[in-house]
N, C-alpha and C. Protein backbone atom coordinates (compact mmCIF):
# COMPACT_ATOMS: atom_id res chain seq x y z
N UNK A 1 -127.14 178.73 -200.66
CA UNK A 1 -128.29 179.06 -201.48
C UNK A 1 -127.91 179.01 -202.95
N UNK A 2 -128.81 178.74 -203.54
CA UNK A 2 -128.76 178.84 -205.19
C UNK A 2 -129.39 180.18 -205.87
N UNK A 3 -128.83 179.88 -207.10
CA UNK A 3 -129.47 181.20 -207.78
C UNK A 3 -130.19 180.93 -209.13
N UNK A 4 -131.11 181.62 -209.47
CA UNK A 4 -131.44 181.69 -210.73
C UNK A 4 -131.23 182.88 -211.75
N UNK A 5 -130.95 183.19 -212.23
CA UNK A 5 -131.18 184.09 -213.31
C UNK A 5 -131.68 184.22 -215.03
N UNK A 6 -132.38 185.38 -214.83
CA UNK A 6 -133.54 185.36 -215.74
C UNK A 6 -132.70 186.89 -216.67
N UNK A 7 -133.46 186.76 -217.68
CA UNK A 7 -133.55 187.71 -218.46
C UNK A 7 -134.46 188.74 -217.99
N UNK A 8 -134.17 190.10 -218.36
CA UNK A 8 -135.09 191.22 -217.57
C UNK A 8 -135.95 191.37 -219.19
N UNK A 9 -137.07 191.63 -218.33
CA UNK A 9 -138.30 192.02 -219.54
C UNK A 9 -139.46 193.10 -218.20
N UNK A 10 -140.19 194.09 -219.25
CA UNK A 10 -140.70 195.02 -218.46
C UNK A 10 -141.82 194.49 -217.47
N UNK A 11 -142.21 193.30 -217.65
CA UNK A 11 -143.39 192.46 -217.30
C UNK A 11 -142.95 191.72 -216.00
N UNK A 12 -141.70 191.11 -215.95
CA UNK A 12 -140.96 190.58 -214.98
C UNK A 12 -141.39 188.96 -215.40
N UNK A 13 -141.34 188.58 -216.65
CA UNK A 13 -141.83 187.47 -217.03
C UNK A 13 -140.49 186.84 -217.97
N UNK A 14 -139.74 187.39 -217.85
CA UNK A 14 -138.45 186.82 -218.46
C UNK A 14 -138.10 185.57 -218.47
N UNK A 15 -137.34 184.95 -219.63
CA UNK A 15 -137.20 183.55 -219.36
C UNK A 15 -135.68 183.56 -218.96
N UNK A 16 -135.72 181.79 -218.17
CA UNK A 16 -134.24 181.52 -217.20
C UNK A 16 -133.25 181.42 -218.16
N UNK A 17 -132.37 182.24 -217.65
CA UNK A 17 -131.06 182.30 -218.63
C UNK A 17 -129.98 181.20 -218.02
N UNK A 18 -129.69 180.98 -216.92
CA UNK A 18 -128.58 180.69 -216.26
C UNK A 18 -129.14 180.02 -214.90
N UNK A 19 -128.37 179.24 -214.41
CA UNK A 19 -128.69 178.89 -213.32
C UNK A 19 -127.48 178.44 -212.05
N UNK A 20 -127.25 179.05 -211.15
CA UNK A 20 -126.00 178.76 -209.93
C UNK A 20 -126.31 178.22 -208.92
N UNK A 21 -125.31 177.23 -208.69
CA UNK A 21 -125.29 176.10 -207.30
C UNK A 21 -125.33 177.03 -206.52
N UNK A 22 -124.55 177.96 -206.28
CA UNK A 22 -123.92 178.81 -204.83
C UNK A 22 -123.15 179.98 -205.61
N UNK A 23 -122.91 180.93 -204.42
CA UNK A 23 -122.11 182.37 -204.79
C UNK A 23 -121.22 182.27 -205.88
N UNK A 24 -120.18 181.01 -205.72
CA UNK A 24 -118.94 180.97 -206.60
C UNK A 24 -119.60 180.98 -207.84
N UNK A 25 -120.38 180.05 -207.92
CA UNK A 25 -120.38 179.38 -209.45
C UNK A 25 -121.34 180.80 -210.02
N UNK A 26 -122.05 181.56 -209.30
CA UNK A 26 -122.86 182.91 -209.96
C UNK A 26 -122.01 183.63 -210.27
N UNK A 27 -120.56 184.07 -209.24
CA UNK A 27 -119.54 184.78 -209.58
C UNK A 27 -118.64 184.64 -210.40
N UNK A 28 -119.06 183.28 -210.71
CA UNK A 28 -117.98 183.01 -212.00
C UNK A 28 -118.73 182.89 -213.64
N UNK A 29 -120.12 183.29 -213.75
CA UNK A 29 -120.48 183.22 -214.85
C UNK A 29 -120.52 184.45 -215.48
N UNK A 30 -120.48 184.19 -216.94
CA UNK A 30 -120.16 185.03 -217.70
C UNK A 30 -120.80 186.28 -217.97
N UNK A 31 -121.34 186.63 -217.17
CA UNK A 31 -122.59 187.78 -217.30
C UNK A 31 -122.65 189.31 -216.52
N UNK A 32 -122.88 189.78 -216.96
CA UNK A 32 -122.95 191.40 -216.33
C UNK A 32 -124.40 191.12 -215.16
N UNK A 33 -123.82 190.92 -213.77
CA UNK A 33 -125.22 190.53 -212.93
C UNK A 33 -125.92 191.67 -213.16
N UNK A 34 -126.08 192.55 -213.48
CA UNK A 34 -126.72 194.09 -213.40
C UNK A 34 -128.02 193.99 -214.35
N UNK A 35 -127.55 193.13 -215.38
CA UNK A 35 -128.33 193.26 -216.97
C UNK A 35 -129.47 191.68 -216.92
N UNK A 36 -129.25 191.50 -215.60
CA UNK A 36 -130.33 190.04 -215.36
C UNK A 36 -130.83 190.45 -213.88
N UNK A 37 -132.08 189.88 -213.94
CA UNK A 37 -133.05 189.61 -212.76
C UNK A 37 -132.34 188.37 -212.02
N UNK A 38 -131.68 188.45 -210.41
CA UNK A 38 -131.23 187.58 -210.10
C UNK A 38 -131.83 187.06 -208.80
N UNK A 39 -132.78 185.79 -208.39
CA UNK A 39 -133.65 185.50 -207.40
C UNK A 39 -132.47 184.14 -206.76
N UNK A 40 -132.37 184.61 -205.76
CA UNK A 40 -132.00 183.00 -204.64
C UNK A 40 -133.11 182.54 -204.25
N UNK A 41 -132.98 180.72 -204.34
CA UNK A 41 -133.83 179.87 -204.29
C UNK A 41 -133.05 179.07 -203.11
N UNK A 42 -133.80 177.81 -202.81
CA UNK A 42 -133.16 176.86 -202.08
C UNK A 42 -132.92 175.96 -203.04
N UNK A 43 -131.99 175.05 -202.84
CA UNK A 43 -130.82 173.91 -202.91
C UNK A 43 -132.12 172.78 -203.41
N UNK A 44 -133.30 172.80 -202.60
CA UNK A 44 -134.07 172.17 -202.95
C UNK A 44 -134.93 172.00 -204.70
N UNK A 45 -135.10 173.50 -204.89
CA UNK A 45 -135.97 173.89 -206.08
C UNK A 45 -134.44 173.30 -207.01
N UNK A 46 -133.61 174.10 -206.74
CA UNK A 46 -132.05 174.30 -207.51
C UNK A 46 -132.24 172.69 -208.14
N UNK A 47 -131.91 171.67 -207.25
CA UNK A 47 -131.69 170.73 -207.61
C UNK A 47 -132.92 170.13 -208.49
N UNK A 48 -134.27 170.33 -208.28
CA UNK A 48 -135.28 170.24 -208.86
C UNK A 48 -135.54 170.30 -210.70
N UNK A 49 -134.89 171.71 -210.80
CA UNK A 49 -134.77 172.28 -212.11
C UNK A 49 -133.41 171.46 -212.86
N UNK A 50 -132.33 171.52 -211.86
CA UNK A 50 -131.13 170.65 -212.58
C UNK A 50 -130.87 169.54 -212.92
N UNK A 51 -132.05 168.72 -212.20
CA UNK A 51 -132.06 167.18 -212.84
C UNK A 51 -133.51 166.89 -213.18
N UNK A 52 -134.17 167.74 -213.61
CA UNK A 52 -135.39 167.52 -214.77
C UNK A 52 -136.60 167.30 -213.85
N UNK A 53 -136.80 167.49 -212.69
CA UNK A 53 -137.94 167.58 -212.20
C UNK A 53 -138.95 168.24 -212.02
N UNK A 54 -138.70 169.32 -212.19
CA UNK A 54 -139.26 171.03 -212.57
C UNK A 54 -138.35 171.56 -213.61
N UNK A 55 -139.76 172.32 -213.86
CA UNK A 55 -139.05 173.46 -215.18
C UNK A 55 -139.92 174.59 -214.31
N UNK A 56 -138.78 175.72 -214.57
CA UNK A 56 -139.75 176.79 -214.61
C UNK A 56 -140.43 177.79 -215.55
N UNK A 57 -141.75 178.10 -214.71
CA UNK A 57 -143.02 179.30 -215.40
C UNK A 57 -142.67 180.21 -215.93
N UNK A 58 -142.24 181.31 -214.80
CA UNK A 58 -141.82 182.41 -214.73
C UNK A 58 -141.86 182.92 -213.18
N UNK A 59 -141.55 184.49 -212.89
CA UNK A 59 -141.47 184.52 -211.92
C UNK A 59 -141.75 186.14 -212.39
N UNK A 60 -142.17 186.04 -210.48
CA UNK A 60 -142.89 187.49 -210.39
C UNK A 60 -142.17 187.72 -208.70
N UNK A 61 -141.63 189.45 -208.65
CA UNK A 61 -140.50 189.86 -207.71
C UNK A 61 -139.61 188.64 -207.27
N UNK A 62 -139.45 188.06 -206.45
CA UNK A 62 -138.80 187.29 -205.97
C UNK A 62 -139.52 185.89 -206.05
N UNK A 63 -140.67 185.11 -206.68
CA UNK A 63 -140.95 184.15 -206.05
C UNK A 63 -141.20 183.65 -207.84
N UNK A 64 -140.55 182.32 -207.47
CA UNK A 64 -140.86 181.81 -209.25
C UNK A 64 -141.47 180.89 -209.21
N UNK A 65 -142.05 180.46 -210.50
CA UNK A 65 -143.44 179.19 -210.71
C UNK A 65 -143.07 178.64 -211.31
N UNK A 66 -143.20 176.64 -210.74
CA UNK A 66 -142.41 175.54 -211.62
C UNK A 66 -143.66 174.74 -211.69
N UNK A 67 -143.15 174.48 -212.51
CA UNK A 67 -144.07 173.28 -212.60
C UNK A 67 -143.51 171.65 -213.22
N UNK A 68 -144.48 170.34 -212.83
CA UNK A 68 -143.48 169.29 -212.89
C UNK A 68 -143.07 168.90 -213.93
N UNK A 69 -142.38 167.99 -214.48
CA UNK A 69 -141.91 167.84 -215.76
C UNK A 69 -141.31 166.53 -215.29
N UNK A 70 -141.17 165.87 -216.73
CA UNK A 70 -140.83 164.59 -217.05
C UNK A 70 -140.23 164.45 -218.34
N UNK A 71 -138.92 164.03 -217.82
CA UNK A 71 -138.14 163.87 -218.87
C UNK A 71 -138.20 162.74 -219.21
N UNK A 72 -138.20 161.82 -220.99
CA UNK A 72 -137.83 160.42 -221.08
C UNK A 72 -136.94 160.81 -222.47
N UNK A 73 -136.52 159.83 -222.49
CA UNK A 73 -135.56 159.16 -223.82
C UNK A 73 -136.16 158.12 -223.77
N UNK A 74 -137.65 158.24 -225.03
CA UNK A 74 -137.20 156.60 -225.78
C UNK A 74 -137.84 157.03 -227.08
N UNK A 75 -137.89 155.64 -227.73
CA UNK A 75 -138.24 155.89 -228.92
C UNK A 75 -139.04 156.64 -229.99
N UNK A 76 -139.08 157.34 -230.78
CA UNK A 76 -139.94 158.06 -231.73
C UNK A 76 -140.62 157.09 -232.31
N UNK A 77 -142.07 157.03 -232.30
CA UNK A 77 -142.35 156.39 -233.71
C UNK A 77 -143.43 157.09 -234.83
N UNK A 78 -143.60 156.49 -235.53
CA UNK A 78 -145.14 157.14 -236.47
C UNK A 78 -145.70 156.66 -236.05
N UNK A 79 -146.77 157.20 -237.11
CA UNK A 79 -148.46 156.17 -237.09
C UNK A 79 -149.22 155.02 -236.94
N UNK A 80 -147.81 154.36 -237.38
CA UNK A 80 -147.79 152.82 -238.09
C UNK A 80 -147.34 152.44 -236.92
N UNK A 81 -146.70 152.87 -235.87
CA UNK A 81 -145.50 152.28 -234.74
C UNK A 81 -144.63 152.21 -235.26
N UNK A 82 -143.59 152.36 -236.30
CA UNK A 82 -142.38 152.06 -236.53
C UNK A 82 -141.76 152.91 -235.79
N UNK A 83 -140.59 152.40 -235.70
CA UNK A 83 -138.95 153.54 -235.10
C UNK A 83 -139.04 154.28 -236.00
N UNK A 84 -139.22 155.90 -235.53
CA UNK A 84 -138.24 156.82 -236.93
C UNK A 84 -137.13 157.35 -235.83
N UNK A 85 -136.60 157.04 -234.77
CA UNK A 85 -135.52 157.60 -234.07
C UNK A 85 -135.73 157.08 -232.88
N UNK A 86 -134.67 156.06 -232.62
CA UNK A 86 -134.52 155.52 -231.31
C UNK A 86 -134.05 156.68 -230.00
N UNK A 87 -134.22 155.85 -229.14
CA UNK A 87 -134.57 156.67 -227.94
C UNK A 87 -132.54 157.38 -227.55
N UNK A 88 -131.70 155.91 -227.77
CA UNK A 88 -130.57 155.78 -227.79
C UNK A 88 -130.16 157.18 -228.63
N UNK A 89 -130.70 157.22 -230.09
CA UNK A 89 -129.64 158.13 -231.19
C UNK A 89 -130.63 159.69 -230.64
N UNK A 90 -131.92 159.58 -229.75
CA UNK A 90 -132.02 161.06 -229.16
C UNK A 90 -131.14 161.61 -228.06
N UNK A 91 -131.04 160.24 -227.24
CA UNK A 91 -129.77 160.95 -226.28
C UNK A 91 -128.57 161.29 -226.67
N UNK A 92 -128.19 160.69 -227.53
CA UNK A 92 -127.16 161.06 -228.33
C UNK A 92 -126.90 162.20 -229.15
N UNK A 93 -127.95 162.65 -229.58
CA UNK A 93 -128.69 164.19 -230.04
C UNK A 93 -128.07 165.07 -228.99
N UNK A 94 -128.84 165.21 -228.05
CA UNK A 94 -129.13 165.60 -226.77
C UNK A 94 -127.62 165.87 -226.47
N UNK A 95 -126.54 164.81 -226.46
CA UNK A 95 -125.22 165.14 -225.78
C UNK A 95 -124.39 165.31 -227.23
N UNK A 96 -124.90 165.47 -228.19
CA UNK A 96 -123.75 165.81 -229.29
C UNK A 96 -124.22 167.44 -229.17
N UNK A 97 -125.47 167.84 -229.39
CA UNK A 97 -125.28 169.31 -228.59
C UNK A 97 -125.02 170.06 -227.43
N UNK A 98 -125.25 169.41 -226.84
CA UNK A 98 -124.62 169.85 -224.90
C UNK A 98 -123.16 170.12 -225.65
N UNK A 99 -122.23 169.19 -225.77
CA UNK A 99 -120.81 168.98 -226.25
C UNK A 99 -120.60 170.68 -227.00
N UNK A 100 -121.35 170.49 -228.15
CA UNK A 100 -120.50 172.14 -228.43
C UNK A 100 -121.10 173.10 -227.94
N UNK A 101 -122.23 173.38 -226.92
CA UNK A 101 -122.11 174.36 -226.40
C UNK A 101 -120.48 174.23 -224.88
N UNK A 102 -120.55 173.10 -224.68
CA UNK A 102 -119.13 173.82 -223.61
C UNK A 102 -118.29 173.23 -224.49
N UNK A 103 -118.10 172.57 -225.72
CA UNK A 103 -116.59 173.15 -226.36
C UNK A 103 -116.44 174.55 -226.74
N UNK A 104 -117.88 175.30 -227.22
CA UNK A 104 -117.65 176.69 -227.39
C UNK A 104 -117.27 177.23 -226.37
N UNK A 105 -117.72 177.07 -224.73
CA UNK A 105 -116.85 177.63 -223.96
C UNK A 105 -115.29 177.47 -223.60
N UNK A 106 -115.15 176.40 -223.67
CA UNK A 106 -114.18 176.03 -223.39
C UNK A 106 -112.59 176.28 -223.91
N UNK A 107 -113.16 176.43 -225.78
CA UNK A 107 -112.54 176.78 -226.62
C UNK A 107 -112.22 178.65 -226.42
N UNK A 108 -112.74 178.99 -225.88
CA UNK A 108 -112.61 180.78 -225.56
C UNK A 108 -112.74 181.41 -223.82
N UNK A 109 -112.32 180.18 -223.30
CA UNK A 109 -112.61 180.08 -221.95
C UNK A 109 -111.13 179.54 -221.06
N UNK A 110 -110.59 178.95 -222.01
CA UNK A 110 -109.18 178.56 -221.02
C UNK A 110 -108.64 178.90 -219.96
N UNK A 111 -108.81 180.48 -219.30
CA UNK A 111 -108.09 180.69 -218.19
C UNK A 111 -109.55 181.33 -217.05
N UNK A 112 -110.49 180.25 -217.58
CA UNK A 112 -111.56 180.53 -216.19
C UNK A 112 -111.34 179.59 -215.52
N UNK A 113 -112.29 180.09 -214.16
CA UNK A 113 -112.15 179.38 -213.09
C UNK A 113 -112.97 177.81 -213.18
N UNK A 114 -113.64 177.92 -213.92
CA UNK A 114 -114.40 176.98 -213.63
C UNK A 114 -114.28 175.78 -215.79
N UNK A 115 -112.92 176.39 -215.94
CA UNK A 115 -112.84 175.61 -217.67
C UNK A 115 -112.28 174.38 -217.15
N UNK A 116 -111.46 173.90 -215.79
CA UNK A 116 -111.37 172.25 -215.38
C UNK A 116 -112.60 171.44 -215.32
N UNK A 117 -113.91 172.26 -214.51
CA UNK A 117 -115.13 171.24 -214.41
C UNK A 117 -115.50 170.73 -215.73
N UNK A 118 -115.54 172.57 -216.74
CA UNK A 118 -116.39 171.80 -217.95
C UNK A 118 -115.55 170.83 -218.96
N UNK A 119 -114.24 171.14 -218.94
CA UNK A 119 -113.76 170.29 -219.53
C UNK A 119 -113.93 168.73 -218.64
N UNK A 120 -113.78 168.54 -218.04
CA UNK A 120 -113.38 166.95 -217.40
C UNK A 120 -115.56 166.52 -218.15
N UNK A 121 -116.21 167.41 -217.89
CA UNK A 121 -117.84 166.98 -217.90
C UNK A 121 -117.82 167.12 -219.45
N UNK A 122 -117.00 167.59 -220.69
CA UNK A 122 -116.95 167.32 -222.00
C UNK A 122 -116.00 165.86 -221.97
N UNK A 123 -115.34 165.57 -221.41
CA UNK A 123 -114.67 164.31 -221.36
C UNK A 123 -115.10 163.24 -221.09
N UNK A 124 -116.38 163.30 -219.65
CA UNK A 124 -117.34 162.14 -219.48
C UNK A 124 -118.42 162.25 -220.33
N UNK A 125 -118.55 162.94 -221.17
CA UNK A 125 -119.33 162.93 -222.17
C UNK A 125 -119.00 162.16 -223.46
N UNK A 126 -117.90 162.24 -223.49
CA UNK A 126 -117.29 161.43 -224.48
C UNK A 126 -116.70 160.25 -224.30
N UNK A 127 -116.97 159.92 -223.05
CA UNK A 127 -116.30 158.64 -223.12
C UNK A 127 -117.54 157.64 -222.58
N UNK A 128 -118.99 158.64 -222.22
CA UNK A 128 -120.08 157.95 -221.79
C UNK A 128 -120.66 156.55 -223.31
N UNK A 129 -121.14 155.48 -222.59
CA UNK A 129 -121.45 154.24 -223.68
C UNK A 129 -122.50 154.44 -223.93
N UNK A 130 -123.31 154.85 -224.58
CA UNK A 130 -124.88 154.60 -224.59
C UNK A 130 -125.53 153.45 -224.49
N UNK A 131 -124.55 152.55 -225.12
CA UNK A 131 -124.80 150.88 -225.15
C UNK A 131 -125.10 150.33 -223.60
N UNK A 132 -124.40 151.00 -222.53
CA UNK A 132 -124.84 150.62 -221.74
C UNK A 132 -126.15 150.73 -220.48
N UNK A 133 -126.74 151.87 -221.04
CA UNK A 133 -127.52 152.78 -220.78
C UNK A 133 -129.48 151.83 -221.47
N UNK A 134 -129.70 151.51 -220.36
CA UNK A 134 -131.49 150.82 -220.72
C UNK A 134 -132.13 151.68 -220.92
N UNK A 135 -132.82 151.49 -221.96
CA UNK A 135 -134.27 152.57 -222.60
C UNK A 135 -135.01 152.16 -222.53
N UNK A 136 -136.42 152.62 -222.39
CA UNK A 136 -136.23 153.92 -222.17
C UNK A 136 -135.25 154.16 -221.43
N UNK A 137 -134.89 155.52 -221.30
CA UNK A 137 -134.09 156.11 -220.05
C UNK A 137 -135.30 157.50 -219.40
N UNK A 138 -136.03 157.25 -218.09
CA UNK A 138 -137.19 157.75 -217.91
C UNK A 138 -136.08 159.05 -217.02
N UNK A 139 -135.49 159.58 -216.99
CA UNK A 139 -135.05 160.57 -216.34
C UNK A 139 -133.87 161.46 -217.19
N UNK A 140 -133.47 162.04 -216.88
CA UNK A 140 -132.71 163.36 -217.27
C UNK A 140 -131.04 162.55 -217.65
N UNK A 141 -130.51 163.10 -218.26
CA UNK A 141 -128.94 162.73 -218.47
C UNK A 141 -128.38 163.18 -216.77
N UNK A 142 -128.65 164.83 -216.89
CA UNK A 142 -127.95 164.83 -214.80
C UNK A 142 -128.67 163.96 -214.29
N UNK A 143 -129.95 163.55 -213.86
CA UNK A 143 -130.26 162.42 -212.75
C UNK A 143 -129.45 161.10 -213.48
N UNK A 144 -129.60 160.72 -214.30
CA UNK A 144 -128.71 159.35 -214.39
C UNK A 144 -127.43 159.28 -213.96
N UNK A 145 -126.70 160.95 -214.70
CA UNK A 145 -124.96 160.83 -214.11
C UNK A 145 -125.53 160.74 -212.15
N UNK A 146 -126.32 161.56 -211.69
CA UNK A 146 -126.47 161.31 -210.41
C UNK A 146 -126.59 159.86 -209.62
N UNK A 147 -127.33 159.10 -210.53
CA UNK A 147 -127.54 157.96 -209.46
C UNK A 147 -126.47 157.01 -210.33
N UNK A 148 -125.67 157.47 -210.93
CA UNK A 148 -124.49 156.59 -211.00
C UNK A 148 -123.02 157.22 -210.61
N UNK A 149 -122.77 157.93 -209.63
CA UNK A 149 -122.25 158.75 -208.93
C UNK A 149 -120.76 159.21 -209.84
N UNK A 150 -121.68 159.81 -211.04
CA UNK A 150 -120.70 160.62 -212.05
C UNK A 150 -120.91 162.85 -211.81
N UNK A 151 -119.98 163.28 -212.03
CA UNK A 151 -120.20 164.52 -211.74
C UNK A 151 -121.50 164.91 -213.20
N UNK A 152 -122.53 165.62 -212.69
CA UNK A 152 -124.06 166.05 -213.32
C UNK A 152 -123.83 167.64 -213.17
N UNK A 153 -124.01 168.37 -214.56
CA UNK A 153 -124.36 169.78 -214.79
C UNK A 153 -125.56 169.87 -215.51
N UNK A 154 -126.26 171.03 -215.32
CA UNK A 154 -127.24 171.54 -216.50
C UNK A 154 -126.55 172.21 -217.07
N UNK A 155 -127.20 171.76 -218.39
CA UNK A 155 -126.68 172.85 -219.64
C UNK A 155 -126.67 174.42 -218.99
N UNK A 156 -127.54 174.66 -218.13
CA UNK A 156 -127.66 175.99 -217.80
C UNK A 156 -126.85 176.43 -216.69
N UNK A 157 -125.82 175.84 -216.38
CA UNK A 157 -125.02 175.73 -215.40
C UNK A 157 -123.57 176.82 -216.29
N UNK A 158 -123.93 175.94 -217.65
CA UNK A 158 -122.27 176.78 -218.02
C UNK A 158 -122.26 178.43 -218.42
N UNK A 159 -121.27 178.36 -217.63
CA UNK A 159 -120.89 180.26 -217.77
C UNK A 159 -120.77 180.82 -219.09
């Protein structure tokens, strides 16, 4: 089973803080479980939310509300149609910030259990081509590492 965790608010409308494949990876994140609302989901939703197919609502006692979503990378333009930001230099956006949130972990994280995954997934990050990558790109950075059978995290994955 997977997990989600939310921020506690008196309403029970908290937004998702974190998100776990299975027991380990919940037990290994950085958080006081006590001070978050924590709901198990299935593997199904889990994977849903982690490669951009759902986002979620909110959630009320145990049962949470997604709804669908669609991720793309492509181009920005104006009014006129011109490019003001290719689709390429947003994904690139996109993974130059992913990058320091787990170098910030990583950098104060050295003797966790889980600082081999994020490091090796800051490493395919950096060595990913964009050049080779067709744009649009109509899906998520994890579904692409997925259907090109590279290891895929959500940002909300790291501890």
């Amino acid at each position: 089973m997977a997990y989600f965790i939310f921020t506690k608010t008196e309403n029970n409308s908290g937004s998702i803080y974190r998100i776990a494949e299975n027991q380990s990876d919940l037990n290994n994140l950085n958080i006081i479980q006590s001070d978050y609302t924590i709901i198990e989901e299935s593997s199904l939703n889990f994977n849903a939310v982690k490669y951009g197919t759902k986002n979620i609502i909110q959630y009320s006692g145990n049962t949470i509300t997604y709804e669908d979503s669609f991720i793309d990378f492509k181009d920005e333009t104006n009014q006129k149609g011109e490019i003001v930001k290719s689709a390429k230099q947003i994904l690139s956006d996109y993974i130059s910030n992913l990058k320091v949130f787990i170098q910030n972990f990583t950098n104060n994280n050295k003797n966790h259990p889980l600082f081999n995954r994020w490091n090796d997934y800051y490493n395919q990050l950096n060595t990913l081509n964009l050049d080779n990558i067709t744009y649009p790109l109509n899906v998520s950075l994890e579904q692409y590492f997925k259907e090109n059978n590279k290891n895929s995290f959500h940002p909300l994955q790291l501890p």
